[in-house]
N, C-alpha and C. Protein backbone atom coordinates (compact mmCIF):
# COMPACT_ATOMS: atom_id res chain seq x y z
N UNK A 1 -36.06 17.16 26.50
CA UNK A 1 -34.97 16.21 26.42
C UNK A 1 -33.92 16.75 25.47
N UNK A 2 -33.23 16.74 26.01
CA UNK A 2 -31.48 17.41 25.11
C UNK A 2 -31.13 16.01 24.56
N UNK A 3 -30.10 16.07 23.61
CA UNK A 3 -29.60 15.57 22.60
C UNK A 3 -29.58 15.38 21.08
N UNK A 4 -28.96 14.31 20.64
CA UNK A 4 -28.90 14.53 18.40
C UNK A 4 -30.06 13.51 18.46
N UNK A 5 -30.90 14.23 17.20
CA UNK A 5 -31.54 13.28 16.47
C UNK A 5 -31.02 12.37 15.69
N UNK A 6 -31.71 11.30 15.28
CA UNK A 6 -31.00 10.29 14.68
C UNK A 6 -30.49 11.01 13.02
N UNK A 7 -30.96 11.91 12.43
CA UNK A 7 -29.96 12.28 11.62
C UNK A 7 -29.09 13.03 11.46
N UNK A 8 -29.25 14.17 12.80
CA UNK A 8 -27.65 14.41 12.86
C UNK A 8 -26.39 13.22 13.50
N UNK A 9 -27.02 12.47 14.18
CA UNK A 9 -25.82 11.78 14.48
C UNK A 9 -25.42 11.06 13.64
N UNK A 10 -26.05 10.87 12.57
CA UNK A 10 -25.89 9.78 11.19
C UNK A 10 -25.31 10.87 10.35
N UNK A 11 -25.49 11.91 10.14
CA UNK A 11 -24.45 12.69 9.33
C UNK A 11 -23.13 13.19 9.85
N UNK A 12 -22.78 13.14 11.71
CA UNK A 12 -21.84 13.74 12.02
C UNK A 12 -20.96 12.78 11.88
N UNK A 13 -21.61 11.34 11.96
CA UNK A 13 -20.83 10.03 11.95
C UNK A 13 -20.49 9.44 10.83
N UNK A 14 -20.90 9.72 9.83
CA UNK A 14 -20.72 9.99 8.21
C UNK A 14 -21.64 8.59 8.07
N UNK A 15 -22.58 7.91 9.06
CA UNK A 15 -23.46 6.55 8.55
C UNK A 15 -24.56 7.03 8.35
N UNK A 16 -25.73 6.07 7.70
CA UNK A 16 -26.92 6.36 7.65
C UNK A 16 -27.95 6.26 8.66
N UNK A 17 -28.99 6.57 8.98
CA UNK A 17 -29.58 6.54 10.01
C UNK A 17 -30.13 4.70 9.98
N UNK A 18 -30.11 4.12 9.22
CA UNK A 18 -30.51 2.33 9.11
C UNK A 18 -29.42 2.26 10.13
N UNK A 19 -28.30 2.41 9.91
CA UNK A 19 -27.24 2.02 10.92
C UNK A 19 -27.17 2.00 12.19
N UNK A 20 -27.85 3.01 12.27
CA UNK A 20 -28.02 3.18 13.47
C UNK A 20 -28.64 2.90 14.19
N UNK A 21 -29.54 2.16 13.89
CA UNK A 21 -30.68 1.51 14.26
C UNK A 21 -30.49 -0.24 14.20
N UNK A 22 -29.41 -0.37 13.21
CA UNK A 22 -28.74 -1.49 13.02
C UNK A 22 -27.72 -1.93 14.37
N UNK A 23 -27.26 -0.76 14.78
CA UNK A 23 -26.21 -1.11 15.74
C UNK A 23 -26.91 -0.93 17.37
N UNK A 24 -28.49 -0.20 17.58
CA UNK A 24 -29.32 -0.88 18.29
C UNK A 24 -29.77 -2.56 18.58
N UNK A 25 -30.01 -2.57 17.79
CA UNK A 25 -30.56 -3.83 17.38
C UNK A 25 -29.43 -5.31 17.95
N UNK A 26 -28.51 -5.21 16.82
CA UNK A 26 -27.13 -5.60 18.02
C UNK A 26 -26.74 -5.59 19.15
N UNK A 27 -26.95 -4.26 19.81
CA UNK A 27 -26.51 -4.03 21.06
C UNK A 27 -25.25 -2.89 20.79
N UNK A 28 -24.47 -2.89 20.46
CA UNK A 28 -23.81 -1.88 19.78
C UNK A 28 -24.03 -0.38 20.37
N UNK A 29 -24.99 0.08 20.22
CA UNK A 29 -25.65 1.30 21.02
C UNK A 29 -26.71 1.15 21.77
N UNK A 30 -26.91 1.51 22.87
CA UNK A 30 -27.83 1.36 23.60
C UNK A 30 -29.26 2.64 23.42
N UNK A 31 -30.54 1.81 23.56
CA UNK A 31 -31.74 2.02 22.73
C UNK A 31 -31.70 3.39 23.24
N UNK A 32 -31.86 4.93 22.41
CA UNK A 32 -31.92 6.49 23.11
C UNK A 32 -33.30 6.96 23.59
N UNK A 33 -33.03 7.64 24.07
CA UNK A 33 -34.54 7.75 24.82
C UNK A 33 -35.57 8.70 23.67
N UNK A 34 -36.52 8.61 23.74
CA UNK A 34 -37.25 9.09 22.96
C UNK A 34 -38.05 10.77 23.47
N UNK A 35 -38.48 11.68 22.61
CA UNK A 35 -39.20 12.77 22.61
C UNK A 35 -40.53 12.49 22.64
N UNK A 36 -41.50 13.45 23.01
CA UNK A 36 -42.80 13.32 23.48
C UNK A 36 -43.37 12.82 21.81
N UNK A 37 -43.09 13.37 20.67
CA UNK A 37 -43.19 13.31 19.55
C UNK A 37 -42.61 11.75 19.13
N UNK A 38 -41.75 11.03 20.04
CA UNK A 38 -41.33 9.95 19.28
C UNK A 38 -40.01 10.13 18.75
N UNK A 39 -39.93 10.79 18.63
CA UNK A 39 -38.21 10.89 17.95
C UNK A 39 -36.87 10.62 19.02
N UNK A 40 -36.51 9.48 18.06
CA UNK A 40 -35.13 8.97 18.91
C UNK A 40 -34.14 10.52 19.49
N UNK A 41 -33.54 10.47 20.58
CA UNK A 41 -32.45 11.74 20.91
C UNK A 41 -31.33 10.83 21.46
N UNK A 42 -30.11 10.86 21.02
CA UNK A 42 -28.79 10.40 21.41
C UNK A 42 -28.63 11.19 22.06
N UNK A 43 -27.23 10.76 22.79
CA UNK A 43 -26.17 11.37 23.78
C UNK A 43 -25.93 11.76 22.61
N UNK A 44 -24.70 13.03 23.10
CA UNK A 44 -23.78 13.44 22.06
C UNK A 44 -22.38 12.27 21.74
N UNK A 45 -22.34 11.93 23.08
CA UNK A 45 -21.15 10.93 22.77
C UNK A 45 -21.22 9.56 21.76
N UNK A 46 -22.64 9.47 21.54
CA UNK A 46 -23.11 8.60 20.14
C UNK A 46 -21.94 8.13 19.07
N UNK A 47 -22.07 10.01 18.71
CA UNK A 47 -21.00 10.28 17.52
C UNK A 47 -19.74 9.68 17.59
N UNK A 48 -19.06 9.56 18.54
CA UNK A 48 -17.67 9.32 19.15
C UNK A 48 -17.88 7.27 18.97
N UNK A 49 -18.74 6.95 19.49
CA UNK A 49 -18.76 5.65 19.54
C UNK A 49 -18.67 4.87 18.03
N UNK A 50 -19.95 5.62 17.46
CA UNK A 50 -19.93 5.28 16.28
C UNK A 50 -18.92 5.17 15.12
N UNK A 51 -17.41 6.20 15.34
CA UNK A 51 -16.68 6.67 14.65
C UNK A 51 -15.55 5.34 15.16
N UNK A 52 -15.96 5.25 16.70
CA UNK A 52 -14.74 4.01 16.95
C UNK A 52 -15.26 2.58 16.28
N UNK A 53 -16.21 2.18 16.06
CA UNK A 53 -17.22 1.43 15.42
C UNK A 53 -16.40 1.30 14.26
N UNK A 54 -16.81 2.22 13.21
CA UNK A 54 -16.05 2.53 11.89
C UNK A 54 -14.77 2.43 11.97
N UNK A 55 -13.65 2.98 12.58
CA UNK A 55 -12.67 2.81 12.81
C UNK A 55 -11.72 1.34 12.60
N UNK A 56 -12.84 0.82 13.60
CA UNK A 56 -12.52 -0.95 14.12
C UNK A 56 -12.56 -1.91 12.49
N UNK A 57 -14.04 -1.48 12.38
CA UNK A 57 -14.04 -2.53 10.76
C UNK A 57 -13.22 -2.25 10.08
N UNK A 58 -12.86 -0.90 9.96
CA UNK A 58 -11.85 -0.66 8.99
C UNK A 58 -10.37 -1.23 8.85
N UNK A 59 -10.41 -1.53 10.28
CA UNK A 59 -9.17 -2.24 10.90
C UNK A 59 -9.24 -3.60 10.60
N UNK A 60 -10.63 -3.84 10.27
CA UNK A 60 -10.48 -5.61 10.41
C UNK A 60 -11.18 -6.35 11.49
N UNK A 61 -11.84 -5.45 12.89
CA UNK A 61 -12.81 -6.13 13.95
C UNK A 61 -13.74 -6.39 13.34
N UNK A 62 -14.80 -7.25 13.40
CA UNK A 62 -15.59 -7.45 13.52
C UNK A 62 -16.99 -7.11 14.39
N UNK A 63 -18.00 -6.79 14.02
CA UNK A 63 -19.40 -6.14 15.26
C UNK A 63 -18.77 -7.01 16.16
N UNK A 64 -18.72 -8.53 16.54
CA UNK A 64 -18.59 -9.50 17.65
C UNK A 64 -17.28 -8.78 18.53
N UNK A 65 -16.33 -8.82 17.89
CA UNK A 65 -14.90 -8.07 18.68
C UNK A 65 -15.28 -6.49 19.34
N UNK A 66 -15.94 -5.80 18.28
CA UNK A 66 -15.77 -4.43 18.44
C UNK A 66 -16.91 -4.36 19.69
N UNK A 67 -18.08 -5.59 19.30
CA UNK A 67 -18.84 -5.19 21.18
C UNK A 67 -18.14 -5.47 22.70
N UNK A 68 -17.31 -6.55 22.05
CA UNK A 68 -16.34 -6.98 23.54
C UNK A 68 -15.79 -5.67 23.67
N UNK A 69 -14.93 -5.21 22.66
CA UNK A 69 -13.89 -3.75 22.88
C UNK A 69 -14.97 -3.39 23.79
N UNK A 70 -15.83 -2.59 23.46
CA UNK A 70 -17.15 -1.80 23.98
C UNK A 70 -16.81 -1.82 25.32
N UNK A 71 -17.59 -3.17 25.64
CA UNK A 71 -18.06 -3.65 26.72
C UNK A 71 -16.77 -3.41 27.60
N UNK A 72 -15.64 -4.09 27.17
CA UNK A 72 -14.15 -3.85 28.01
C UNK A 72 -13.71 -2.59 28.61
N UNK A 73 -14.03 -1.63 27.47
CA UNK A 73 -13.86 -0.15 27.93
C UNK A 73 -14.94 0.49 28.75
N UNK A 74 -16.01 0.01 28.55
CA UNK A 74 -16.75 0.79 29.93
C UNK A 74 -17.07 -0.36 31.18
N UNK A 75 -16.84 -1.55 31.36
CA UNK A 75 -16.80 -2.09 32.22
C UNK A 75 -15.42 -2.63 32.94
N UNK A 76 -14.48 -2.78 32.29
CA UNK A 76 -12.78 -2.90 32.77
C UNK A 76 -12.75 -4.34 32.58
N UNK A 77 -13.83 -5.26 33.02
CA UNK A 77 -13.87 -6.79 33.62
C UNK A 77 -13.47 -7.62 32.92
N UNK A 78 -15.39 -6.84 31.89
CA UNK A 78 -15.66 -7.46 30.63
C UNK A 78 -15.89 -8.97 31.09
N UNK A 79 -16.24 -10.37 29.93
CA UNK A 79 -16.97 -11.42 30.23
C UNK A 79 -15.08 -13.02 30.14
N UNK A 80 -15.32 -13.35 30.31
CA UNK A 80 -14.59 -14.41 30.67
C UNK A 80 -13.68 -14.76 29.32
N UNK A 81 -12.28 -14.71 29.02
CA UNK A 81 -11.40 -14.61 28.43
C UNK A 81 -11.46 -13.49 27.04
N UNK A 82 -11.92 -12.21 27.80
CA UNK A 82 -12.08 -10.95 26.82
C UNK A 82 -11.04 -10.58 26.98
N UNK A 83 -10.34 -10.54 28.01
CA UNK A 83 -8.47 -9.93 28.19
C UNK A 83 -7.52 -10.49 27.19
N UNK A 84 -8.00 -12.13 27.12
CA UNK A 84 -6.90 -12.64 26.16
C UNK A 84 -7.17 -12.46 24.86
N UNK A 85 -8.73 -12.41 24.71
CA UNK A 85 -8.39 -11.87 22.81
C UNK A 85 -8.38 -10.76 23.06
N UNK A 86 -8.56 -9.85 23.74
CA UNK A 86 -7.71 -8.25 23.54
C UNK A 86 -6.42 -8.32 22.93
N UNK A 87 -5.71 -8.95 23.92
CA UNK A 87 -4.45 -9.16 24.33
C UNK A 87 -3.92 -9.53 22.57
N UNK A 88 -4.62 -10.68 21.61
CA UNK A 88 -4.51 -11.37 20.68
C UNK A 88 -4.59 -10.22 19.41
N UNK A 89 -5.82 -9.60 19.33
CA UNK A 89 -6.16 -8.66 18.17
C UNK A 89 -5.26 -7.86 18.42
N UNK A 90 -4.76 -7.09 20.12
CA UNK A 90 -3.79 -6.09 19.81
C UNK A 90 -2.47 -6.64 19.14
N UNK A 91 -1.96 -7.45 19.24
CA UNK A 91 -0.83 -8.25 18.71
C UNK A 91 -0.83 -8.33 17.23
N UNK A 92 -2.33 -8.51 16.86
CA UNK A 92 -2.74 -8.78 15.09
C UNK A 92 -3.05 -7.48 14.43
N UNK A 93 -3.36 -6.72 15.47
CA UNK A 93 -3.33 -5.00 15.34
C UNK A 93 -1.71 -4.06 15.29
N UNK A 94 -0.59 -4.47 16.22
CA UNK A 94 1.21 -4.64 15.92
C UNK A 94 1.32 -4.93 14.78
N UNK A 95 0.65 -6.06 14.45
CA UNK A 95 1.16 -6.52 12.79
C UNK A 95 0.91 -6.23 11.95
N UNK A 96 -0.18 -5.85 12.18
CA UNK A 96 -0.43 -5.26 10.72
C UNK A 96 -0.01 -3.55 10.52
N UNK A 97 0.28 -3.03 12.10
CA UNK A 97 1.01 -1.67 11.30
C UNK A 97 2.43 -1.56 11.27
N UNK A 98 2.75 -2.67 11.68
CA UNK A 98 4.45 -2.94 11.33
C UNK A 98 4.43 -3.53 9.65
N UNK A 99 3.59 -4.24 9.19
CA UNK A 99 3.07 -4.46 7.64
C UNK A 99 3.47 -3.33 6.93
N UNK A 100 2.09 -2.62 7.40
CA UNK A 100 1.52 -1.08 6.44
C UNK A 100 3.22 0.08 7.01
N UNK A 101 3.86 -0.11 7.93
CA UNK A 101 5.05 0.48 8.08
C UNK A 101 6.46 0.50 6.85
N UNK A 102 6.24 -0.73 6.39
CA UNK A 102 7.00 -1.63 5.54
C UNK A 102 6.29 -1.02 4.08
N UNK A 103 5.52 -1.23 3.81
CA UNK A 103 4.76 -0.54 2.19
C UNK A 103 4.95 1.00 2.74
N UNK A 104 4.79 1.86 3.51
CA UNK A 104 4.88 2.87 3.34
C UNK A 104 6.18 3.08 3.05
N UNK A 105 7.45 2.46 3.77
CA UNK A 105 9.19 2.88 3.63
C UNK A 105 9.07 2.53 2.23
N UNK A 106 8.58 1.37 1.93
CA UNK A 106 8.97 0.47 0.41
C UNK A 106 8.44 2.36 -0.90
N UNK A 107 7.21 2.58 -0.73
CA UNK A 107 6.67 3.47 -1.08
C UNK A 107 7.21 4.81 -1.75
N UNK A 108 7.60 4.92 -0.22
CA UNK A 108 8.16 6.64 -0.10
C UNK A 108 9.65 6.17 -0.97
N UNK A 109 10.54 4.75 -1.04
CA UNK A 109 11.62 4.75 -1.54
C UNK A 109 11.45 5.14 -3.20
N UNK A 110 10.57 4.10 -3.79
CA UNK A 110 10.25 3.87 -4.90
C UNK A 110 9.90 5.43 -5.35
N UNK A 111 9.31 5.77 -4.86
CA UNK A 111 9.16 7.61 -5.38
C UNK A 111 9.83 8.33 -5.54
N UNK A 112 11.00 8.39 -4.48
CA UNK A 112 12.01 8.93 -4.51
C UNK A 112 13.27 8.82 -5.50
N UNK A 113 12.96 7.60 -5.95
CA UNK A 113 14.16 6.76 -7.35
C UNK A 113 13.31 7.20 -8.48
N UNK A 114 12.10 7.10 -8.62
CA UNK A 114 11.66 7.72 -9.50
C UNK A 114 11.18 8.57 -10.07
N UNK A 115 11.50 9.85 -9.44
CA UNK A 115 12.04 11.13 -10.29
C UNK A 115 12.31 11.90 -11.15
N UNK A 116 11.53 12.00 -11.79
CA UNK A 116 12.52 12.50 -13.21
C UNK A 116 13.11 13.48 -12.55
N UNK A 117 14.40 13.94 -13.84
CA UNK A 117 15.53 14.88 -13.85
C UNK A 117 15.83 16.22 -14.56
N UNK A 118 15.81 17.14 -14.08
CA UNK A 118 15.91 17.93 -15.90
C UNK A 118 17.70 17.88 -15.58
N UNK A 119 18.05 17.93 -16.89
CA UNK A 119 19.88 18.31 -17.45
C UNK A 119 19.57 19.25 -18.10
N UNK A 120 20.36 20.64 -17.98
CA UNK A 120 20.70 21.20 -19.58
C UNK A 120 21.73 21.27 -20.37
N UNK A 121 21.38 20.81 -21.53
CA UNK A 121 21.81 20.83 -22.68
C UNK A 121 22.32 21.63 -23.57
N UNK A 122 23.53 22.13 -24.36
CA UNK A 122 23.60 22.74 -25.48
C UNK A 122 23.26 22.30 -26.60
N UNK A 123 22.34 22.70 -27.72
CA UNK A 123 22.16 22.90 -28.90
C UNK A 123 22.38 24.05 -29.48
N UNK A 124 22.91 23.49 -30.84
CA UNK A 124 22.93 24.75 -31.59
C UNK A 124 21.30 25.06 -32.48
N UNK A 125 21.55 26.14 -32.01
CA UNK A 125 20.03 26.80 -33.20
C UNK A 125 20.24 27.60 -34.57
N UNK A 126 19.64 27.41 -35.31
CA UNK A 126 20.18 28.27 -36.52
C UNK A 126 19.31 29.36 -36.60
N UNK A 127 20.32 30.57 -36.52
CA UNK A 127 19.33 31.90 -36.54
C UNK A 127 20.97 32.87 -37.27
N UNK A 128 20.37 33.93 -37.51
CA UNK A 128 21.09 34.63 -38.16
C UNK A 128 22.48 34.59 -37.39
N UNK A 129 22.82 34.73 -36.28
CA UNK A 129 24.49 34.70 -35.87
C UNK A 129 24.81 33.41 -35.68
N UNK A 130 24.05 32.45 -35.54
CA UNK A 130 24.33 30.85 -35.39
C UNK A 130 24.64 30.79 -33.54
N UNK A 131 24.05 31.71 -33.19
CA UNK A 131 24.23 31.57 -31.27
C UNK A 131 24.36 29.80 -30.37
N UNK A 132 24.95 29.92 -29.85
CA UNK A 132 23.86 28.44 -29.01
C UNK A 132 23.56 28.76 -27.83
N UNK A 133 22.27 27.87 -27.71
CA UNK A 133 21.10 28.57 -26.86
C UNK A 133 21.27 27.28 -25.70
N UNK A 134 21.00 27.29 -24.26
CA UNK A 134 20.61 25.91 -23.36
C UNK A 134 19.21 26.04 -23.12
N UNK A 135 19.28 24.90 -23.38
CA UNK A 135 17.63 24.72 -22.82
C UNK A 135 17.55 23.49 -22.31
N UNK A 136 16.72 23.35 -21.06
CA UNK A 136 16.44 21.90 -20.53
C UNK A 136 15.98 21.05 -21.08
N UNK A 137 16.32 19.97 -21.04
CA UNK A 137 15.58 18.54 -21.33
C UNK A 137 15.75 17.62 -20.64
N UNK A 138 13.99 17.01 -20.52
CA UNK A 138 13.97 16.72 -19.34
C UNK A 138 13.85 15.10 -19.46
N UNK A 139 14.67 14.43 -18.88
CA UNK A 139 15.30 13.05 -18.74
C UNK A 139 13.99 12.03 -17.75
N UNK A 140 13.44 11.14 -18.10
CA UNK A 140 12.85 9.95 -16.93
C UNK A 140 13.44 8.99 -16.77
N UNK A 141 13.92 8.43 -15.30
CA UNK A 141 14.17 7.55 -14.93
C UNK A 141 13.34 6.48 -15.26
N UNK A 142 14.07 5.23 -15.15
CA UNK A 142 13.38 4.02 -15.47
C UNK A 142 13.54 2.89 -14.55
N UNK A 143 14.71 3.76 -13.70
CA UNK A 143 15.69 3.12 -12.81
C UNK A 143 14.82 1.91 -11.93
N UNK A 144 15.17 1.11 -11.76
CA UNK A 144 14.36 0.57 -10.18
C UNK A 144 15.35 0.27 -9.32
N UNK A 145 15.23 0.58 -8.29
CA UNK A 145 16.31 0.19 -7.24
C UNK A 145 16.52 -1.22 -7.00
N UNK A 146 18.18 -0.53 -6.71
CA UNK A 146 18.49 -2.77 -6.83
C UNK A 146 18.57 -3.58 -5.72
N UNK A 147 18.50 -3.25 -4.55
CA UNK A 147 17.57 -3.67 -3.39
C UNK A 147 16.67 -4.14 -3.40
N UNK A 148 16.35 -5.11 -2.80
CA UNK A 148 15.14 -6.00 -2.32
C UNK A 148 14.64 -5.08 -2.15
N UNK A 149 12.82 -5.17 -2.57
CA UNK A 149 11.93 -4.63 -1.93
C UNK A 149 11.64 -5.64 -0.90
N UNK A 150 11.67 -5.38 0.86
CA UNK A 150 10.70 -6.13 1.52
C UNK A 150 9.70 -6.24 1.88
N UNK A 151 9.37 -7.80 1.56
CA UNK A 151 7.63 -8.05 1.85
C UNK A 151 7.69 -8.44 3.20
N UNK A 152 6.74 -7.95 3.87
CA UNK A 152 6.03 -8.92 4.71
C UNK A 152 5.58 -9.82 4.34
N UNK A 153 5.93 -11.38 5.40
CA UNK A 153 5.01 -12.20 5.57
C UNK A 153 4.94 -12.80 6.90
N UNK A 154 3.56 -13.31 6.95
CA UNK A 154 3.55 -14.14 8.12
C UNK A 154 3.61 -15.47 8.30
């Protein structure tokens, strides 16, 4: 039997192997077939699922959402008003990277104003011909821009 054991696919997927066994259990992954020895063997495509898994929470799905996703993507049909909360999270999924769009501009501005500067300067130095020397010094802004920062809200 070809395929990953349960701890490479738990290390390629950066989870632990409980997890994986966790997301059996759920339904989440479907149970892998086993070696004469007993040892679980995944598909390779495991890895891939698992990473969209991770992905999702990170986003904010939930196991309950992220099995509909599942189910939606390899069946098209899916179970009776799965289209419309698709339809809903992708909308709450728009918003929130039109959000995180908004802190990143806000971000990249604020960095950019705050800058320090070097100027150089003349001083005089006292040394035997009394020369004057430039040397930089280097100035920090404190500035904050006088523009609204905009927030999102909903």
């Amino acid at each position: 039997m070809t395929g990953l054991r349960a701890g490479e696919v738990a290390d390629a997927a950066g989870v632990n192997r409980q997890t994986l066994r966790y997301y059996e259990r759920v339904g989440l992954l479907a149970e892998p077939g086993r070696t004469l020895g007993g040892h679980r063997m995944y598909p390779a495509e495991t890895v891939t699922v698992i990473r969209v898994i991770k992905a999702a929470q990170r986003l904010g799905f939930t196991l309950d959402e992220v099995a509909e996703l599942l189910d939606l993507g390899t069946h098209r049909h899916g179970k009776p008003g799965l289209q419309v909360r698709a339809t809903a999270k992708l909308a709450e999924v728009e918003t929130r990277i039109a959000d995180l769009e908004i802190i990143r501009d806000t971000l990249k501005a604020s960095r950019t104003a705050a800058r320090p500067r070097s100027v150089a300067v003349s001083t005089p130095v006292s040394s035997a011909n009394s020369a004057v020397r430039s040397r930089p010094l280097r100035l920090v802004s404190t500035v904050v821009p006088s523009a609204a920062i905009p927030i999102a809200t909903r």
